[in-house]
C-alpha atoms as a PDB file:
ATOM      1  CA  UNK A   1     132.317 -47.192  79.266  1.00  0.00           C
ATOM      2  CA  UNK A   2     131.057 -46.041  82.230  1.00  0.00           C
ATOM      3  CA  UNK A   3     128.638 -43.316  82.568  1.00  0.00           C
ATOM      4  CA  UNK A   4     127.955 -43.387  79.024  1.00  0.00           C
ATOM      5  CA  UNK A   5     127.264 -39.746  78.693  1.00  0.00           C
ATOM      6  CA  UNK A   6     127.093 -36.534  80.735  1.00  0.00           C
ATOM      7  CA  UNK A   7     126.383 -32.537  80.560  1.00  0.00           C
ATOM      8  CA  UNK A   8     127.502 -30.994  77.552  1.00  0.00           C
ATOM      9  CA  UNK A   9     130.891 -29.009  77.625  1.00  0.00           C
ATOM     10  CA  UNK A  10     132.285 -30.845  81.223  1.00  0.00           C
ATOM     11  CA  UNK A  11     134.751 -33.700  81.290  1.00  0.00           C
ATOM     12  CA  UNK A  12     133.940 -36.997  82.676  1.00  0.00           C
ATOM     13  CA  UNK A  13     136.000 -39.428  84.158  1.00  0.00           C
ATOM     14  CA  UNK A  14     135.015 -42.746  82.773  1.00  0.00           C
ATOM     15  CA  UNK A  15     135.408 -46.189  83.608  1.00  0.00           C
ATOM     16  CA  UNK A  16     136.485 -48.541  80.772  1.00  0.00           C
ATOM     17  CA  UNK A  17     135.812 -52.456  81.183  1.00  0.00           C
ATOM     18  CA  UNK A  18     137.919 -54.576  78.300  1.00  0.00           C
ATOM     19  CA  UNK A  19     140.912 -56.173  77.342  1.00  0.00           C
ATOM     20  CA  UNK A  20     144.025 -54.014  77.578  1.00  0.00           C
ATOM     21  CA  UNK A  21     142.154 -51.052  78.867  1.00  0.00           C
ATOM     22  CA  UNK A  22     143.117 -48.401  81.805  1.00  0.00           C
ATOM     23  CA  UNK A  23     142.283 -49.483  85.253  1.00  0.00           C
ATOM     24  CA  UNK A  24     141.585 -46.099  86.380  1.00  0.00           C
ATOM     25  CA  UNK A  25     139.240 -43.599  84.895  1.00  0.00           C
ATOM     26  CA  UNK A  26     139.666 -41.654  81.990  1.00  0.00           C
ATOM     27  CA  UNK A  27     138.564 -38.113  81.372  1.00  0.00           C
ATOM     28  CA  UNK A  28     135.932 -37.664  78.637  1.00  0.00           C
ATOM     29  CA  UNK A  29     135.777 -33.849  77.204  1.00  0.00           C
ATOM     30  CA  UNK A  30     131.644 -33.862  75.859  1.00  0.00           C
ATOM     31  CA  UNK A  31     130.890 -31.381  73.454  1.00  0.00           C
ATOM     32  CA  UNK A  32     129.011 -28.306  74.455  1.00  0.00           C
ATOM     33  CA  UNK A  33     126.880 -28.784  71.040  1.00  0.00           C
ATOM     34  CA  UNK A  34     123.416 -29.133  71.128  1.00  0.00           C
ATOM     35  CA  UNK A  35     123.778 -32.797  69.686  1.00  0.00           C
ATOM     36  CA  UNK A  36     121.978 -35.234  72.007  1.00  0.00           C
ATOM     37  CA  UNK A  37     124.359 -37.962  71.324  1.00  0.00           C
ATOM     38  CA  UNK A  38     128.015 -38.086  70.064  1.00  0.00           C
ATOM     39  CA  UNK A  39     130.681 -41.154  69.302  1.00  0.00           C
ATOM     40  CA  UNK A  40     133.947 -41.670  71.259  1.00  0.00           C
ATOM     41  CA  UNK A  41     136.815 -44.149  71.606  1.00  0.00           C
ATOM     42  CA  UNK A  42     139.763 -44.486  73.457  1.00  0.00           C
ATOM     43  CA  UNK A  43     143.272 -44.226  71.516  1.00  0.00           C
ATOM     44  CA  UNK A  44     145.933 -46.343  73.786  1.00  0.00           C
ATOM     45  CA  UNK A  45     149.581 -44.782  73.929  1.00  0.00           C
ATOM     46  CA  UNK A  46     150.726 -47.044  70.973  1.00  0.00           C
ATOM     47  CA  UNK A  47     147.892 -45.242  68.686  1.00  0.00           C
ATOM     48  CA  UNK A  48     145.314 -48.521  68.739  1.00  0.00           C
ATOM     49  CA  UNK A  49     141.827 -47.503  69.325  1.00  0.00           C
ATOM     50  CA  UNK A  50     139.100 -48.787  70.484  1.00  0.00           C
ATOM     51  CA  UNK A  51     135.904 -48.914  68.616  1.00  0.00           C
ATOM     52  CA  UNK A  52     133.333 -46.059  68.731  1.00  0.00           C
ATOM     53  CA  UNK A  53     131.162 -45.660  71.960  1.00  0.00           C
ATOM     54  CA  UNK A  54     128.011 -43.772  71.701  1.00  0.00           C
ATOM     55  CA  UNK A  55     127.477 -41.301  74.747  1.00  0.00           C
ATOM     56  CA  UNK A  56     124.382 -39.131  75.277  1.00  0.00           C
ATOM     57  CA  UNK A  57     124.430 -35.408  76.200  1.00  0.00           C
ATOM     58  CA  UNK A  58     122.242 -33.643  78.488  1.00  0.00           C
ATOM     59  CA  UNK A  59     121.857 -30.393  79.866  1.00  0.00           C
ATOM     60  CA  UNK A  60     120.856 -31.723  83.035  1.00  0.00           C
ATOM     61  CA  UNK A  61     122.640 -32.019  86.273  1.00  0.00           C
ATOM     62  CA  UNK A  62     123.993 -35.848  86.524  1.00  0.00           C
ATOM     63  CA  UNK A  63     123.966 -38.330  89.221  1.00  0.00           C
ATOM     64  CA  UNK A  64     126.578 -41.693  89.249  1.00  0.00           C
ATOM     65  CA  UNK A  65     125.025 -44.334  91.469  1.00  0.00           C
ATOM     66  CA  UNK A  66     127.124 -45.481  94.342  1.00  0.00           C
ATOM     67  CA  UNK A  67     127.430 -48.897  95.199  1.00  0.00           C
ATOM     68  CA  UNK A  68     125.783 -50.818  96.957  1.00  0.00           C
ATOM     69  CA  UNK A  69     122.342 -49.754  95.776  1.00  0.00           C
ATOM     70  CA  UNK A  70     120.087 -52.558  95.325  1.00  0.00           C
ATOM     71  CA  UNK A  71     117.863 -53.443  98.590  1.00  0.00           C
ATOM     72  CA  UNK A  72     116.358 -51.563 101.415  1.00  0.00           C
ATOM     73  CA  UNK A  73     119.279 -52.490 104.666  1.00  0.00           C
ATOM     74  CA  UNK A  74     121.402 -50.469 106.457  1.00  0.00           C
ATOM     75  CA  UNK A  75     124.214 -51.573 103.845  1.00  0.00           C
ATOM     76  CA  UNK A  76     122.517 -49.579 101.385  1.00  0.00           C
ATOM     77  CA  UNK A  77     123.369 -46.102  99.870  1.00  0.00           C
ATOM     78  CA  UNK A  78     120.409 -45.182  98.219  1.00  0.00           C
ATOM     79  CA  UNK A  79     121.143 -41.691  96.965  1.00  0.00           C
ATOM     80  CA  UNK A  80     118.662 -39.207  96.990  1.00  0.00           C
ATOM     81  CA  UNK A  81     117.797 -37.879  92.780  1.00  0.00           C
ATOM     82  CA  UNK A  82     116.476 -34.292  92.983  1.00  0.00           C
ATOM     83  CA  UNK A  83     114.275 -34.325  89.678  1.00  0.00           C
ATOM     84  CA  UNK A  84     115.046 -33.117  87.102  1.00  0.00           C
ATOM     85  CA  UNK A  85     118.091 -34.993  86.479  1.00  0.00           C
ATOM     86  CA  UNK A  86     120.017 -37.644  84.680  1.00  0.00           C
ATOM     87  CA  UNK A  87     120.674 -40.692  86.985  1.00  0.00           C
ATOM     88  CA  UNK A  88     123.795 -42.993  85.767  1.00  0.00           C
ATOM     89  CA  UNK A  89     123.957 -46.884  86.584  1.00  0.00           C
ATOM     90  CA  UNK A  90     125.318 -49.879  85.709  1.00  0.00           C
ATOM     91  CA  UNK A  91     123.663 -53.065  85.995  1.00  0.00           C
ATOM     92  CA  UNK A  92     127.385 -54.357  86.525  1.00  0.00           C
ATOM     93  CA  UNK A  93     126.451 -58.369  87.611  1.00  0.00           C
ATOM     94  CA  UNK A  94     123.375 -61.013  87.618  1.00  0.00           C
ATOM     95  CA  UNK A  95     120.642 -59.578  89.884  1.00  0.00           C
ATOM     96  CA  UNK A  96     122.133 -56.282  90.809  1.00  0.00           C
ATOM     97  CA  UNK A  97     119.555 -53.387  90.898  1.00  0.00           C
ATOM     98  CA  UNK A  98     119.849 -49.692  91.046  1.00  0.00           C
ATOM     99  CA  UNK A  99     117.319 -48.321  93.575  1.00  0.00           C
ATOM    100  CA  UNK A 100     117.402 -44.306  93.595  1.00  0.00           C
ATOM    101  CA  UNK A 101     114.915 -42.236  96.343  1.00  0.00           C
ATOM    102  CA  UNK A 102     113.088 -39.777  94.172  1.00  0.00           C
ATOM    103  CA  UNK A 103     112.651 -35.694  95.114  1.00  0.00           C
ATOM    104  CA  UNK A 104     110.241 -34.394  93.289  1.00  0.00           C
ATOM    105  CA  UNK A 105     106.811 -32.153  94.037  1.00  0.00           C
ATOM    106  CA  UNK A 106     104.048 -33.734  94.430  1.00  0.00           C
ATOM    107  CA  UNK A 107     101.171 -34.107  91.159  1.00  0.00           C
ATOM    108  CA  UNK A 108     104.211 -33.002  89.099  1.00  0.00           C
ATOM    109  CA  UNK A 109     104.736 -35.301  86.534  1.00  0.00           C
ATOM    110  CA  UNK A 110     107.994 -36.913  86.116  1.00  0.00           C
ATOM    111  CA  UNK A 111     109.641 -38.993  83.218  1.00  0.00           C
ATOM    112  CA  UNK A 112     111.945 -42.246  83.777  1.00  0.00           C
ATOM    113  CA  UNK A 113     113.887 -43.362  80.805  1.00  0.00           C
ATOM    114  CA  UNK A 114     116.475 -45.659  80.174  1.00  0.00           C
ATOM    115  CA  UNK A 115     119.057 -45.110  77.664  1.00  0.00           C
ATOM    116  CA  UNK A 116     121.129 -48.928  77.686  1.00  0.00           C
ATOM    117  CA  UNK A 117     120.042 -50.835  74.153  1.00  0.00           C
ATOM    118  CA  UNK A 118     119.743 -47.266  72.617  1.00  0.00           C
ATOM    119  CA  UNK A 119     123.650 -46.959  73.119  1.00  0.00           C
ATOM    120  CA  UNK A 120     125.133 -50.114  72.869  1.00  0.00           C
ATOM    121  CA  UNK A 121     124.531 -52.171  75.955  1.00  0.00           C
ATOM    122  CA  UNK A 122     122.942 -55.765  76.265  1.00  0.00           C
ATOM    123  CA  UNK A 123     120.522 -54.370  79.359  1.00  0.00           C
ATOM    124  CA  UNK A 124     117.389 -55.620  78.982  1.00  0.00           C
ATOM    125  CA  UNK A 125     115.902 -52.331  81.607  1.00  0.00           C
ATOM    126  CA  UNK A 126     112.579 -52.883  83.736  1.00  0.00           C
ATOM    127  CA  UNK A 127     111.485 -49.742  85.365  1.00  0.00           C
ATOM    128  CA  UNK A 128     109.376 -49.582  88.964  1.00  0.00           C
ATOM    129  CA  UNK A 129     108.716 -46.763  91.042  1.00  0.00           C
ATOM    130  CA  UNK A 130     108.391 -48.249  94.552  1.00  0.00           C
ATOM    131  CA  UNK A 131     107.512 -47.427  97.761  1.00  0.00           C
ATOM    132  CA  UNK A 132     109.761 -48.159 101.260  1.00  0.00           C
ATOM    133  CA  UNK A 133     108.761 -51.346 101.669  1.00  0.00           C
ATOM    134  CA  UNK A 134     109.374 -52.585  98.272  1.00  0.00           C
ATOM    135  CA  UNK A 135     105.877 -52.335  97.088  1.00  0.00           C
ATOM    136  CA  UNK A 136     105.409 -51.577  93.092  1.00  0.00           C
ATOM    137  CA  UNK A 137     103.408 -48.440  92.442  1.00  0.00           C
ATOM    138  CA  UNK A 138     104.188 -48.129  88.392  1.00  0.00           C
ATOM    139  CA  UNK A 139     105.944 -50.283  86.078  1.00  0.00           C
ATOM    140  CA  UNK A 140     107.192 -50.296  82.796  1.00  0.00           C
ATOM    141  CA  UNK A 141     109.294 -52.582  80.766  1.00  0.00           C
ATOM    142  CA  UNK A 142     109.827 -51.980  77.316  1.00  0.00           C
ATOM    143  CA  UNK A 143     109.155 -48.823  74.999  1.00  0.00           C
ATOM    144  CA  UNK A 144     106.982 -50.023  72.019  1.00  0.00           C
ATOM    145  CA  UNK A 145     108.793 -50.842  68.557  1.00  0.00           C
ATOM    146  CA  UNK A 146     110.484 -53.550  70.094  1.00  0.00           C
ATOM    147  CA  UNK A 147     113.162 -51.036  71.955  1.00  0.00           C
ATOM    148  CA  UNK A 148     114.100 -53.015  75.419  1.00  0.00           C
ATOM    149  CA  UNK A 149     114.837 -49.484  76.841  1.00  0.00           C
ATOM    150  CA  UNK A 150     112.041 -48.678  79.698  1.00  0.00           C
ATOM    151  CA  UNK A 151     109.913 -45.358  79.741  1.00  0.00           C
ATOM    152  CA  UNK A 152     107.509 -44.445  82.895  1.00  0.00           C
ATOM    153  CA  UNK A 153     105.826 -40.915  82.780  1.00  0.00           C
ATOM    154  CA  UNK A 154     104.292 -40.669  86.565  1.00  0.00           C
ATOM    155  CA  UNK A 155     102.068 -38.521  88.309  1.00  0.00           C
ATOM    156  CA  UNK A 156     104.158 -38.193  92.150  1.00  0.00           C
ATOM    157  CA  UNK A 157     101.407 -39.019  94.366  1.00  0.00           C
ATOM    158  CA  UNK A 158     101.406 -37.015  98.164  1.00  0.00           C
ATOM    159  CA  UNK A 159     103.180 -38.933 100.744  1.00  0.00           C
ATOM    160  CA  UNK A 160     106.699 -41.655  99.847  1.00  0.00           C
ATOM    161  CA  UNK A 161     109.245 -41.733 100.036  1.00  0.00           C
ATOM    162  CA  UNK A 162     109.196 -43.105  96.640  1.00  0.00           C
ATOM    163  CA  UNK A 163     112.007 -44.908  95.330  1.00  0.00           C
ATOM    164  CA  UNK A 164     113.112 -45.740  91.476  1.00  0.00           C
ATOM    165  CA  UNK A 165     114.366 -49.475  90.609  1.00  0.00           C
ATOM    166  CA  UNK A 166     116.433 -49.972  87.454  1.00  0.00           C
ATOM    167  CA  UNK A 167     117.320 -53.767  86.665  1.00  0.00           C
ATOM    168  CA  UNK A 168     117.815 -56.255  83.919  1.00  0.00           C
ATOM    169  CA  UNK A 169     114.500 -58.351  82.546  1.00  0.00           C
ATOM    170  CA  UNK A 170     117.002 -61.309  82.286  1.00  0.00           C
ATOM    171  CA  UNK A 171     117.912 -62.800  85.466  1.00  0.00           C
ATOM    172  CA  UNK A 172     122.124 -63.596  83.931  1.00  0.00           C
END
């Protein structure tokens, strides 16, 4: 499922990857509840289901990544994520990467967090704020506990653009 999650009380439109599935997206009512993480699944027209599919809630405004995302070229659309917000990828083949240009004030404090292993998914995350060139400034890439999810709190420095890269520790 793809996003997995969105703002309480809207409907998504999902994409489902599997066997026997819908080709085009499916709308996802989320719960306005304060619950930061409910269980879904799709019922097919001849009553089968699939199994569940945890989906996080936030209050925040959400972002879906356009593709392609992954290198600094004129192919690129890198969209712009005005912070705060909740920034939704997919690490969909071997290699891609998920580059987002950050808006945020400068000496605010921001926090990155990736929410793949915590719901399901085989994404090994690494974290990196970069610069324009490519050039790591921060990096993070797994939370402690043995969680593969990535966490980076980060002071914005003056100047950037500044850029956040989401990809997979594992290069298949």
């Amino acid at each position: 499922v793809f996003p997995l999650g969105g703002q309480r009380g809207t409907t998504i439109a999902a994409r489902l990857v599997g066997m026997q599935l819908p080709k085009e997206p499916v709308g996802i009512a989320l719960p306005g509840s304060k619950d930061n993480f409910v269980y879904w699944n799709w019922t097919s027209p001849d009553g089968t289901t699939t199994r569940p599919v945890q989906l996080a809630l936030s209050d925040l405004p959400e972002a879906v990544e356009v593709e392609p995302n992954d290198a600094f070229d004129a192919d690129t659309q890198i969209l712009a994520a005005k912070l705060p917000s909740v920034l939704n990828g997919r690490i969909g083949k071997p290699g891609d990467i998920d580059l987002w240009k950050i808006e945020a004030e400068p000496e605010s404090t921001v926090r990155f967090e990736v929410f793949a292993s915590r719901l399901g998914t085989d994404l090994d995350s690494i974290l990196r704020i970069v610069d324009e060139t490519g050039k790591q400034i921060v990096m993070n890439d797994d939370l402690k506990g043995g969680v593969v999810d990535s966490r980076l709190n980060w002071k914005v420095p003056k100047g950037g653009p500044w850029f956040l890269e989401v990809k997979d520790q594992l290069p298949s």
